[in-house]
N, C-alpha and C. Protein backbone atom coordinates (compact mmCIF):
# COMPACT_ATOMS: atom_id res chain seq x y z
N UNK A 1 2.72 -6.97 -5.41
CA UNK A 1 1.93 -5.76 -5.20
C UNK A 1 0.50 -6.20 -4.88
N UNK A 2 0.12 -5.90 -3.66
CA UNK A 2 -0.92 -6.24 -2.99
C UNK A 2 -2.28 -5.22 -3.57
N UNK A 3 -3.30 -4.88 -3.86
CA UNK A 3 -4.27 -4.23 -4.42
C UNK A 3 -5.53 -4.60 -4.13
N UNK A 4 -5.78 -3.58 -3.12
CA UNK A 4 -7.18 -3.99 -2.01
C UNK A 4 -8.15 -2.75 -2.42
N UNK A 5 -9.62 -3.31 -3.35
CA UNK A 5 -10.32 -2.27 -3.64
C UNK A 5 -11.77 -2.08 -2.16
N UNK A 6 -12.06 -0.81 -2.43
CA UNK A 6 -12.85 -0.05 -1.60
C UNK A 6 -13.94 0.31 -2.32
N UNK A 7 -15.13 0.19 -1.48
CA UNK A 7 -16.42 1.07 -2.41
C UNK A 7 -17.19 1.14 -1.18
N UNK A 8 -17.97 2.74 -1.35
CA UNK A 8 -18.65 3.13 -0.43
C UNK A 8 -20.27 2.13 -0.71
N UNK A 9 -21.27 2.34 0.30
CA UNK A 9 -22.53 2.12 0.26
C UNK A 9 -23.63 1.80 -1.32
N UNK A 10 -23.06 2.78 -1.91
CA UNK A 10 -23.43 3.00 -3.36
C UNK A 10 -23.62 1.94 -4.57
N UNK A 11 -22.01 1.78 -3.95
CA UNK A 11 -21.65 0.38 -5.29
C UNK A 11 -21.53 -0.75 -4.43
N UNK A 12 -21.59 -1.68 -5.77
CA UNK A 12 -21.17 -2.86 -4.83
C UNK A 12 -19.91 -3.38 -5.98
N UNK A 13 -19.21 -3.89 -5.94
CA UNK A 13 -18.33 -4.16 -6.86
C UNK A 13 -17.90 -5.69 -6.95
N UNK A 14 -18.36 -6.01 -7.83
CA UNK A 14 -18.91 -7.58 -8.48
C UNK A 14 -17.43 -8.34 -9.08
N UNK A 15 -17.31 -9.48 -9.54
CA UNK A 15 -16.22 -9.97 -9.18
C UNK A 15 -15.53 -10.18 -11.00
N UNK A 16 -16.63 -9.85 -11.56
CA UNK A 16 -15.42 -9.31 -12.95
C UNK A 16 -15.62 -7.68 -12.80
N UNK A 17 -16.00 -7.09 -12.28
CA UNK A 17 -15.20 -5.76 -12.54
C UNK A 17 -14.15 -5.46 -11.61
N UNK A 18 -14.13 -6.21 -10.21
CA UNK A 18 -12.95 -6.03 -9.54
C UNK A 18 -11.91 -6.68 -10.32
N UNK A 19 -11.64 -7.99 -11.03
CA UNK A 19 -11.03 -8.45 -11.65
C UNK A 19 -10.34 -7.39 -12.75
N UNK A 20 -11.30 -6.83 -13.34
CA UNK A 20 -10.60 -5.74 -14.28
C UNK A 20 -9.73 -4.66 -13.93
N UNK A 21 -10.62 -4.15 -12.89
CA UNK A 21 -9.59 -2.96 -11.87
C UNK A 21 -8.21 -4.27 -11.42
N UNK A 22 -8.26 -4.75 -10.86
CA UNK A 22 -7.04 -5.47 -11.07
C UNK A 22 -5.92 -5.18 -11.85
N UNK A 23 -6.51 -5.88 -12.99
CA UNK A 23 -5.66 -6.37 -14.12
C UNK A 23 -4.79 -4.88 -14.64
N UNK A 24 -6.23 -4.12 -14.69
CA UNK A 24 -5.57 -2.91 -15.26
C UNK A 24 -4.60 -1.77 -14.17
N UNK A 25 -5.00 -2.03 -13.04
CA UNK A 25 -3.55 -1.28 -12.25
C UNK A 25 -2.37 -2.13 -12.26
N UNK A 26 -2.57 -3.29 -12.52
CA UNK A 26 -1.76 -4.18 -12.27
C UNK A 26 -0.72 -3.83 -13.52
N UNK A 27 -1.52 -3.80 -14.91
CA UNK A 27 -0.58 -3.52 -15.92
C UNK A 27 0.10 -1.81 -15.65
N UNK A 28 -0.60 -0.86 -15.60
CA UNK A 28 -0.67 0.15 -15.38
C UNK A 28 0.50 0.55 -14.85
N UNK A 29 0.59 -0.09 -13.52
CA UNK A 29 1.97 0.05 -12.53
C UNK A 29 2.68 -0.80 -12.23
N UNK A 30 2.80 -1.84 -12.90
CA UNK A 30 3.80 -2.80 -13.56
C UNK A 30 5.28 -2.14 -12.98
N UNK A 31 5.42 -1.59 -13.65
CA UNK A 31 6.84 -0.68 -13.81
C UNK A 31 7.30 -0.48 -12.26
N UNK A 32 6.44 -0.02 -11.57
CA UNK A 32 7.00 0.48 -9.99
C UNK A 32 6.27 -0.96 -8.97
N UNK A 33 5.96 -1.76 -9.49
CA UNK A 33 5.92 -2.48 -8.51
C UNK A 33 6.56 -3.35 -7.60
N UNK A 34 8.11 -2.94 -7.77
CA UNK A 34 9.05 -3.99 -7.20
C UNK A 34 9.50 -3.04 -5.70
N UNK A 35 8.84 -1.42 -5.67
CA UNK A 35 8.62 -0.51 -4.94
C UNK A 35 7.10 -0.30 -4.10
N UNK A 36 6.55 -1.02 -4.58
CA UNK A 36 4.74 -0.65 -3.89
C UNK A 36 4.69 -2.32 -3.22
N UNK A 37 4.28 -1.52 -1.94
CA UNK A 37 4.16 -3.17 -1.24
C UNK A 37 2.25 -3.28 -1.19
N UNK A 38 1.42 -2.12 -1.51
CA UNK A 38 0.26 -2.15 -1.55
C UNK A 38 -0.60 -1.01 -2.41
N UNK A 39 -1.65 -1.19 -3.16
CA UNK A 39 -2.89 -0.38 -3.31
C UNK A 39 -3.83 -0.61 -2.82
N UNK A 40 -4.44 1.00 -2.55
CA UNK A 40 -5.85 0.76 -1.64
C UNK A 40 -6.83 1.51 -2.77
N UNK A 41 -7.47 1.15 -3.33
CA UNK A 41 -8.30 1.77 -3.91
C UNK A 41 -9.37 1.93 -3.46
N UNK A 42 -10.15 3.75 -3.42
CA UNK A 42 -11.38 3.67 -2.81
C UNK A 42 -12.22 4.21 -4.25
N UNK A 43 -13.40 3.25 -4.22
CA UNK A 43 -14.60 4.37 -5.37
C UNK A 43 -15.79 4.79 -4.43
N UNK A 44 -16.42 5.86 -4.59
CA UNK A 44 -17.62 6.43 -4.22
C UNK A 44 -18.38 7.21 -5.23
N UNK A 45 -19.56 7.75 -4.58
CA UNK A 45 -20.25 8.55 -5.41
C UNK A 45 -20.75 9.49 -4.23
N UNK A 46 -20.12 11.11 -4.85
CA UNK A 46 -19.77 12.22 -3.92
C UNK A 46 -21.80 12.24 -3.98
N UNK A 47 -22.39 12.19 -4.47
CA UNK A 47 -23.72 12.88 -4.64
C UNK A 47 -24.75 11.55 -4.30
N UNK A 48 -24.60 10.56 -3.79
CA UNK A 48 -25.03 9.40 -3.72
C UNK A 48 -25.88 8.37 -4.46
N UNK A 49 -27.03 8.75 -3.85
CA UNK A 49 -27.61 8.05 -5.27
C UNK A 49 -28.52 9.05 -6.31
N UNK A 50 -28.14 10.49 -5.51
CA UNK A 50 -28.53 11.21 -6.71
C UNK A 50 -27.78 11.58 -7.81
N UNK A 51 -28.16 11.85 -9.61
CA UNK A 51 -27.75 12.10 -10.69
C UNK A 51 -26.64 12.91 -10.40
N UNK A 52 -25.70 13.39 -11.12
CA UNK A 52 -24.72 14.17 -11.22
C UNK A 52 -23.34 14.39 -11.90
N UNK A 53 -22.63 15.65 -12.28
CA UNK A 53 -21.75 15.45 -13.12
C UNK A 53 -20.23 15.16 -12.47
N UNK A 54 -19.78 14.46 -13.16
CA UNK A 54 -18.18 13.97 -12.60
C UNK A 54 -18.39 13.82 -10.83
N UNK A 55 -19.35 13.09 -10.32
CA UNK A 55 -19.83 12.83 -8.77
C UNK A 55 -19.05 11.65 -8.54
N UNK A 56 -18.19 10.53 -9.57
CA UNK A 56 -17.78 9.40 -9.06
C UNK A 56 -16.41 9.73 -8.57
N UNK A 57 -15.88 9.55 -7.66
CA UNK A 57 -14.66 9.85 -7.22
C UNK A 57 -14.08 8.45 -7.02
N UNK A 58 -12.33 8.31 -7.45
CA UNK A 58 -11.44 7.35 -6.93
C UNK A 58 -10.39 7.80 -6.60
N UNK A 59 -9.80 6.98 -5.29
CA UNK A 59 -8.66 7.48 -4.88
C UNK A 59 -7.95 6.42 -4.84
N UNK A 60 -6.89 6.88 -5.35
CA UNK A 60 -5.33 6.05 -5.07
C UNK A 60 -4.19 6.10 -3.83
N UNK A 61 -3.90 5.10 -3.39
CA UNK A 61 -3.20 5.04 -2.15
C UNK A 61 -2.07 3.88 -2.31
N UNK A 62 -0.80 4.41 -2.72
CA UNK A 62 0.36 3.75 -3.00
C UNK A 62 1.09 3.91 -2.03
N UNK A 63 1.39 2.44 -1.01
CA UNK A 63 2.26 2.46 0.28
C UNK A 63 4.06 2.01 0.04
N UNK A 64 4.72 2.54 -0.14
CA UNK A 64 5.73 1.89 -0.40
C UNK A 64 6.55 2.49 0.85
N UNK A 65 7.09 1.29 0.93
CA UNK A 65 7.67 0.78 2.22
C UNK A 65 9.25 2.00 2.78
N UNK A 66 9.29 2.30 3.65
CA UNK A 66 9.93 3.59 4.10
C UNK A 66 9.63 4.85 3.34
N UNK A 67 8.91 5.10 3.15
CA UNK A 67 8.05 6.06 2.68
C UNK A 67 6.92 6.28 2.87
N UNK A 68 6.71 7.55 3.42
CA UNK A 68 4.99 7.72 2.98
C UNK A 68 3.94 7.46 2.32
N UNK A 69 3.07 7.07 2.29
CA UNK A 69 2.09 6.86 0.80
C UNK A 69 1.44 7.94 0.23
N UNK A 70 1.92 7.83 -1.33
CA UNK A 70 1.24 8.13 -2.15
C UNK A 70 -0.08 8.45 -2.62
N UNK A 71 -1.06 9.52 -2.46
CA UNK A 71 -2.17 9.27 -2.96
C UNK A 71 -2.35 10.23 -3.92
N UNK A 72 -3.33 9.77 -5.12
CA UNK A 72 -3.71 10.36 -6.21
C UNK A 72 -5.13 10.13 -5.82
N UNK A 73 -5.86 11.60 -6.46
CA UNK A 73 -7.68 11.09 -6.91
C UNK A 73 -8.15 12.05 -8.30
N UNK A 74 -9.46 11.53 -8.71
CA UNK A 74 -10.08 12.15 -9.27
C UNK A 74 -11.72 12.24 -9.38
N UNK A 75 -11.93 12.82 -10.16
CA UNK A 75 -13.70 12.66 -10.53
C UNK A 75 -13.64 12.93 -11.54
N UNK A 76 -14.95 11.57 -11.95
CA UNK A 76 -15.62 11.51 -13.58
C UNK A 76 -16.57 11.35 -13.46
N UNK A 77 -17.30 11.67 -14.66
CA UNK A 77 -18.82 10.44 -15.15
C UNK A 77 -19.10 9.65 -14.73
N UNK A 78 -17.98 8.49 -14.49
CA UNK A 78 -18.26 7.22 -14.32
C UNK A 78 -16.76 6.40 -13.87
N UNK A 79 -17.15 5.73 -12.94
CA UNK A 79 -16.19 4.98 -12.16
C UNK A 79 -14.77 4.47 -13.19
N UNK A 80 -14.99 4.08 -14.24
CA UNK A 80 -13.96 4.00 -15.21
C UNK A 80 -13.27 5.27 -15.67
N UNK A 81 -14.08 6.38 -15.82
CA UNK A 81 -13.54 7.55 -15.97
C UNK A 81 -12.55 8.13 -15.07
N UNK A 82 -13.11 7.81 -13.36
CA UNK A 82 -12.62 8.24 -12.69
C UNK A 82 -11.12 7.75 -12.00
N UNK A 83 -11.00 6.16 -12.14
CA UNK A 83 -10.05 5.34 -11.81
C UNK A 83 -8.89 5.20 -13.22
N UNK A 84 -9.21 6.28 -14.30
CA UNK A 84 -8.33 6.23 -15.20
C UNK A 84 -7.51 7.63 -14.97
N UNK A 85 -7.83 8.74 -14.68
CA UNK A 85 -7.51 9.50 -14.16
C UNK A 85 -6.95 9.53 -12.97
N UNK A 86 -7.52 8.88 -12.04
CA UNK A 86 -6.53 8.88 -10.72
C UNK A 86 -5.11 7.93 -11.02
N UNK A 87 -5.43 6.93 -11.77
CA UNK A 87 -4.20 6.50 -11.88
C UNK A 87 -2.83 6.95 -12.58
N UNK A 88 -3.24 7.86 -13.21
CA UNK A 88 -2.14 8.39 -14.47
C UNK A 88 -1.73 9.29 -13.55
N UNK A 89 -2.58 9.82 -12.43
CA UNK A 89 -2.21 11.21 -11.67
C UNK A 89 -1.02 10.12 -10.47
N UNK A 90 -1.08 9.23 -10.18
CA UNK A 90 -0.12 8.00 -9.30
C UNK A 90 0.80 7.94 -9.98
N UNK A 91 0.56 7.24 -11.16
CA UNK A 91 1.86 7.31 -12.28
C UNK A 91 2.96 8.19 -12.34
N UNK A 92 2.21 9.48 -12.13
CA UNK A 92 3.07 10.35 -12.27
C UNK A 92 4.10 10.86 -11.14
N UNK A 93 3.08 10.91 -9.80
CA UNK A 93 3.69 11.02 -8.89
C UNK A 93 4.41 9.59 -8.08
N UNK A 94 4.41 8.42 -8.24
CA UNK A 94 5.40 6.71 -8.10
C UNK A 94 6.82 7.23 -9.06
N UNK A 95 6.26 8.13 -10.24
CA UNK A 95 7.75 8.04 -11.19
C UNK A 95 8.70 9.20 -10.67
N UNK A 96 7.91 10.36 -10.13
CA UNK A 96 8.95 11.53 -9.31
C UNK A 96 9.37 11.01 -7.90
N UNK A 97 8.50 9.85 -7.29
CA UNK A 97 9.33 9.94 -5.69
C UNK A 97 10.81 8.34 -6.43
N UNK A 98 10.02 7.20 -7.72
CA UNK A 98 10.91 6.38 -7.78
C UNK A 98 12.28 7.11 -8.19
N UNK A 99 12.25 8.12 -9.21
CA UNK A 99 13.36 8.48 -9.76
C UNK A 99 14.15 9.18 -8.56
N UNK A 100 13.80 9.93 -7.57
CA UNK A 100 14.64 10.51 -6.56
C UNK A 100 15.39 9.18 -5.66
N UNK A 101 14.58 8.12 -5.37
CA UNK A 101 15.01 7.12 -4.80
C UNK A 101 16.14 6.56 -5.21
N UNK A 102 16.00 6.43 -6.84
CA UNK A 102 16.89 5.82 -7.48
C UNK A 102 18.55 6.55 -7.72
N UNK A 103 18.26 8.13 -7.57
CA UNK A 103 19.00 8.68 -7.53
C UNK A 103 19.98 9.15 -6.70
N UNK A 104 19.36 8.71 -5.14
CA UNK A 104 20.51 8.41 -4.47
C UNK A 104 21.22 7.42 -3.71
C-alpha cells in the first residue's frame, strides 16, 4: 500500500510528521490493504493563514484497483484532528465496498 501525502501552500510537512501520518494509516488500514494499491492524502487550511474554527481539512483517496476510488474528508482544529476523522470516515466506507467484494 503505496501512501503519497499532499499539503497545500500553508504547511509544509516535515519528515517526522509525515512519518507519523504514515505509520498511523498504515496501522489504521492494515486490514484492507491487500485491496488498496494507493493513498493520496491531501491537508490544507480552508481559511489560509488566517485563524479559524475546524479550517484544517483532510482528504482521503483510496484507489483500489478495478474500482473506483474511495474518498473520505473532514475538518478540525487541527491537522491531527482532521486526518483522524477522515480516516475512520475511509474505514468505514473500504469495509462496505470490501465486504460486497468479498461477497461475491
Amino acid at each position: 500500500m503505496n501512501i503519497q501525502l499532499n499539503a497545500d501552500k500553508n504547511l509544509t510537512i516535515h519528515q517526522p510528521y509525515e512519518t507519523q501520518i504514515k505509520a498511523q494509516l498504515t496501522r489504521d488500514l492494515d486490514r484492507y490493504s491487500s485491496h488498496i494499491s494507493r493513498i493520496d492524502v491531501h491537508l490544507s487550511d480552508e481559511n489560509g493563514s488566517k485563524d479559524g474554527l475546524n479550517d484544517k481539512r483532510c482528504l482521503i483517496e483510496a484507489k483500489i484497483e478495478g474500482k473506483p476510488s474511495i474518498v473520505a474528508s473532514d475538518l478540525g482544529n487541527t491537522y491531527d484532528l482532521a486526518l483522524k476523522s477522515a480516516t475512520e470516515k475511509i474505514k468505514n466506507a473500504l469495509n462496505t465496498t470490501v465486504s460486497k467484494m468479498q461477497a461475491k
